[in-house]
N, C-alpha and C. Protein backbone atom coordinates (compact mmCIF):
# COMPACT_ATOMS: atom_id res chain seq x y z
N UNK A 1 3.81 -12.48 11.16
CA UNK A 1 3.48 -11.20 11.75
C UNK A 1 3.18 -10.20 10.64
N UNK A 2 2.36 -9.29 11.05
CA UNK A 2 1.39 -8.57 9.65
C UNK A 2 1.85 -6.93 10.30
N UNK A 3 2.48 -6.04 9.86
CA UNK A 3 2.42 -4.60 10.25
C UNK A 3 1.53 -3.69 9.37
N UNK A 4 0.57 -3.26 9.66
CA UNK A 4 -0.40 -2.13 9.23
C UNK A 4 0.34 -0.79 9.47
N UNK A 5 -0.22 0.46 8.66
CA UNK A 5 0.08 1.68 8.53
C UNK A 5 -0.91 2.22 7.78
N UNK A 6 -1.68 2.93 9.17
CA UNK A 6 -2.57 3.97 8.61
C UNK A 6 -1.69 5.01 7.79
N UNK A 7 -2.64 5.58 6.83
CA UNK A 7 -1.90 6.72 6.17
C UNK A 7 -2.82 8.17 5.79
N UNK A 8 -4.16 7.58 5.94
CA UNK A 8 -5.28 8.43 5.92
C UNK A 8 -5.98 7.73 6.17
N UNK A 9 -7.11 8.56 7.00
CA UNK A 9 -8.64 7.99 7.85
C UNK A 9 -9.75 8.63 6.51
N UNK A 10 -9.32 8.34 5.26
CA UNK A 10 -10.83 8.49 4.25
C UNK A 10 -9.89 8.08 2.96
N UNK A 11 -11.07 7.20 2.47
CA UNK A 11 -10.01 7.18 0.87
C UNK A 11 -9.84 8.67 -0.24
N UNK A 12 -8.94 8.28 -0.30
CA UNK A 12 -8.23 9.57 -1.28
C UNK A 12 -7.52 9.00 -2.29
N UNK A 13 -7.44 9.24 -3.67
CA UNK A 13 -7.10 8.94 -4.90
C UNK A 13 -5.51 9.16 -4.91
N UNK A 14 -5.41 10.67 -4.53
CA UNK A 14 -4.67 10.98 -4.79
C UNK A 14 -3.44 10.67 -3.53
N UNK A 15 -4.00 10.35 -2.31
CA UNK A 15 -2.89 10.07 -1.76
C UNK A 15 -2.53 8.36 -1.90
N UNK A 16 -3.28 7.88 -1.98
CA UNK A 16 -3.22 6.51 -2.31
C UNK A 16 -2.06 6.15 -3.87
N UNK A 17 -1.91 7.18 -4.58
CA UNK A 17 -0.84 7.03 -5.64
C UNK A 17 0.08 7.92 -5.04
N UNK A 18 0.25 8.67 -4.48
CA UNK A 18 1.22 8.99 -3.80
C UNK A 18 2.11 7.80 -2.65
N UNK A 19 1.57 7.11 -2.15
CA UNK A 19 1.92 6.45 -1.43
C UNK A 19 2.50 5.42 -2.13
N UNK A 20 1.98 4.20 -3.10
CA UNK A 20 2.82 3.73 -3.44
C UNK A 20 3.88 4.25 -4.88
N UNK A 21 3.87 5.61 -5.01
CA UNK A 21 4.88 6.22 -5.71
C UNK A 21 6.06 6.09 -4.49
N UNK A 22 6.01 6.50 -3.08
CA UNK A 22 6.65 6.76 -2.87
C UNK A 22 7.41 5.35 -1.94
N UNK A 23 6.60 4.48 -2.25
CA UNK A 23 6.88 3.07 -1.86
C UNK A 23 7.93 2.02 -3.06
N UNK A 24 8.05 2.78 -4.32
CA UNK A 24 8.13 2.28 -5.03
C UNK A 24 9.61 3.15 -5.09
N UNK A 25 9.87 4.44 -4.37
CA UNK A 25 11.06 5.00 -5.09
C UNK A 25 11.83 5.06 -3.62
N UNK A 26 11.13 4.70 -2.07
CA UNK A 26 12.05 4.47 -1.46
C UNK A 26 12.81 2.70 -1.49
N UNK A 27 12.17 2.02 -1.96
CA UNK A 27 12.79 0.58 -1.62
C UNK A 27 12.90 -0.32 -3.11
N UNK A 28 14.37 0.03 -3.54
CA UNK A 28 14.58 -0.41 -4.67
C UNK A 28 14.63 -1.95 -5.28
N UNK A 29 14.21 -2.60 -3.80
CA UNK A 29 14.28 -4.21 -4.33
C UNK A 29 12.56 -3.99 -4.49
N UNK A 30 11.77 -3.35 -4.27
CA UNK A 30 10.62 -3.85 -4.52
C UNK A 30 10.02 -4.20 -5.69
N UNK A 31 8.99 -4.89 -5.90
CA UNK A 31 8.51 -5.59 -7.07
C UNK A 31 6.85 -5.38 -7.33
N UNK A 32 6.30 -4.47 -8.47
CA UNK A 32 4.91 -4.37 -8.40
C UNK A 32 4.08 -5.44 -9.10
N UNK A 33 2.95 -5.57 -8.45
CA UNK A 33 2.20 -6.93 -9.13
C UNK A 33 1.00 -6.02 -9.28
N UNK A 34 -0.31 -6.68 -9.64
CA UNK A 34 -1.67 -6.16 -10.18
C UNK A 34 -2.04 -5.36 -9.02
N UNK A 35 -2.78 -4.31 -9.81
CA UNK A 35 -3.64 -3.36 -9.18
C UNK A 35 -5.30 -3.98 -9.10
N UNK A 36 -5.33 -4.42 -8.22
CA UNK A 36 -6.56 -5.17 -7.93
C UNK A 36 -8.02 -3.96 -8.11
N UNK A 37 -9.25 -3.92 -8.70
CA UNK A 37 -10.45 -3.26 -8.24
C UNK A 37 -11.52 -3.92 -7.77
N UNK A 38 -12.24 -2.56 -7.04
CA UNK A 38 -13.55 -3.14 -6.79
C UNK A 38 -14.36 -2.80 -7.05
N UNK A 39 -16.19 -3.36 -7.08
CA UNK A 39 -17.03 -3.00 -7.64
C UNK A 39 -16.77 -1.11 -7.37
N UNK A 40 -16.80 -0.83 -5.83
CA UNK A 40 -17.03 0.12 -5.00
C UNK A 40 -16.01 1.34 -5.66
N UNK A 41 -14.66 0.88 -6.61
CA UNK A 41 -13.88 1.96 -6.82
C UNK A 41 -13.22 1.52 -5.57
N UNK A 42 -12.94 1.02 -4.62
CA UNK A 42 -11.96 0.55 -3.82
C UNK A 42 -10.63 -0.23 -4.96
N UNK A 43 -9.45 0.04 -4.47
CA UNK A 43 -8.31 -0.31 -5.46
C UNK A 43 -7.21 -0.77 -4.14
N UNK A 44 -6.38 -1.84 -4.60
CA UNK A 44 -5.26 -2.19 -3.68
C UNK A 44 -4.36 -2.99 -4.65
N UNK A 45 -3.08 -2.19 -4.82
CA UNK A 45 -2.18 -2.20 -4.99
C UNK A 45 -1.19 -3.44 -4.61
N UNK A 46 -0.56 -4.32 -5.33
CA UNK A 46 0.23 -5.59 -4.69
C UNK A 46 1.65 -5.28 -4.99
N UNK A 47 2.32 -5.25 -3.50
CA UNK A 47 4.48 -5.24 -4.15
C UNK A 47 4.40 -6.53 -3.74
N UNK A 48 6.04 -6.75 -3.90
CA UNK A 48 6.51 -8.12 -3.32
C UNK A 48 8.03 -7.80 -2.77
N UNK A 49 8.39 -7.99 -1.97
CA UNK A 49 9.52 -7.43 -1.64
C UNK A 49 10.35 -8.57 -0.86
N UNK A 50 11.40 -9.33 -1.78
CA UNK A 50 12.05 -10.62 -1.23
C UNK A 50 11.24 -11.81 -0.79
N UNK A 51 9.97 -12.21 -1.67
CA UNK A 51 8.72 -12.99 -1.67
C UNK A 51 7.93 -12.74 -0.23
N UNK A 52 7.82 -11.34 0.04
CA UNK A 52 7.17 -10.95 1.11
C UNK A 52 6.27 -9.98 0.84
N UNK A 53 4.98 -10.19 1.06
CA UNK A 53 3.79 -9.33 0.57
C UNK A 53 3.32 -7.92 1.12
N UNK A 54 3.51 -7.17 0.14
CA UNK A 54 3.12 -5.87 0.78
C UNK A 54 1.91 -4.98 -0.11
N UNK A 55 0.77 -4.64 0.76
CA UNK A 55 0.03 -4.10 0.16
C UNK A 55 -0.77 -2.80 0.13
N UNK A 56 -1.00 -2.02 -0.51
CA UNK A 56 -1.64 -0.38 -0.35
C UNK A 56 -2.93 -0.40 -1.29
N UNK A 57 -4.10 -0.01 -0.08
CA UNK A 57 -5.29 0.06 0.22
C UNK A 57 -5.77 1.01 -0.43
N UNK A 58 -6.64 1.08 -0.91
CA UNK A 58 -7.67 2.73 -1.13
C UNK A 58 -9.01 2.28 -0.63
N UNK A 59 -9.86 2.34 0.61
CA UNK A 59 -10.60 1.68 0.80
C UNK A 59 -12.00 2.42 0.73
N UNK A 60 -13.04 1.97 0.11
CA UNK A 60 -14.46 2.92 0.91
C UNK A 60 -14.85 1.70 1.40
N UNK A 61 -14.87 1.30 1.35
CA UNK A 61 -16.11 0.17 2.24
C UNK A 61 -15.07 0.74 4.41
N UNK A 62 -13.78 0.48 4.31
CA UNK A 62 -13.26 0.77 5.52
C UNK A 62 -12.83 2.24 5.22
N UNK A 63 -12.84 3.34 4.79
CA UNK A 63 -12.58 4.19 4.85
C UNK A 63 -11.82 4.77 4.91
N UNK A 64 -10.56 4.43 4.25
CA UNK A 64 -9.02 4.49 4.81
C UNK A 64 -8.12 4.69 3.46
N UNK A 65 -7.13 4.94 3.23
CA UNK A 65 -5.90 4.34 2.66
C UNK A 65 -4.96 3.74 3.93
N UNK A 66 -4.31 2.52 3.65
CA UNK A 66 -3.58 2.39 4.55
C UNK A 66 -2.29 0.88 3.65
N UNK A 67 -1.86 0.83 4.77
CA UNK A 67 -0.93 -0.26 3.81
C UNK A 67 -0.69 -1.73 4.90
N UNK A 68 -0.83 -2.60 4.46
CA UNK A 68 -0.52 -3.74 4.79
C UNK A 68 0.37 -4.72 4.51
N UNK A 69 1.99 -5.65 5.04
CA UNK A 69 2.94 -5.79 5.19
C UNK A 69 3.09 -6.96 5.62
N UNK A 70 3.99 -7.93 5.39
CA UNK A 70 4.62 -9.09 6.29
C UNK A 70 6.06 -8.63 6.19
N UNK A 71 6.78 -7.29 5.97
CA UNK A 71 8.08 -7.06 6.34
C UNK A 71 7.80 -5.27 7.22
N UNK A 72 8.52 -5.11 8.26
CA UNK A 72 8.37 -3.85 8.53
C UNK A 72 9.51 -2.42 7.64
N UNK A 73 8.51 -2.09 7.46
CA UNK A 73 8.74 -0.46 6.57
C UNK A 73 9.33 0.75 6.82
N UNK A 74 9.02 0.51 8.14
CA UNK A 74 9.77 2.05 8.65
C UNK A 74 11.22 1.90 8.74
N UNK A 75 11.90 1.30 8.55
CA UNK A 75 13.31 1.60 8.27
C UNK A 75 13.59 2.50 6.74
N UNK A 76 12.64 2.20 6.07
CA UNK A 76 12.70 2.87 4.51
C UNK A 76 12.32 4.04 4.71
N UNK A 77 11.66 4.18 5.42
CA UNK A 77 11.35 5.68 5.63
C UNK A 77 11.47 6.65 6.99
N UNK A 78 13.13 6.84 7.27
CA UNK A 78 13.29 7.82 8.19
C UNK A 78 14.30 8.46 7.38
């Protein structure tokens, strides 16, 4: 099972490092791997969290920042 989280409907630089700043300082088992690019300036971010993949988007081709998951998140953040 895969949980998505929009976080913005346009890529943004700056919220896209905001996000996994703040992915990184709510969940202290997490683990960062490569910052992937693309031709486009599209960038996505890889954690790992208890060999479970979690990932944050900066997208232009889809237009988005958003984050993508095989563990759910919102417990880290209420």
């Amino acid at each position: 099972m895969m949980f998505e989280y929009a976080i913005c409907n346009q890529p943004d630089q700056n919220i896209f490092q905001r996000q996994c700043a703040a992915l990184e300082k709510r969940i202290p088992e997490i683990h960062k791997g490569k910052l992937l690019k693309d031709v486009d300036g599209s960038q996505t971010q890889l954690y790992s969290i208890d060999g479970k993949q979690v990932e944050v988007h900066h997208s232009y081709y889809i237009g988005a920042v958003y984050v993508t998951s095989e563990i759910d998140l919102t417990p880290y953040f209420h």
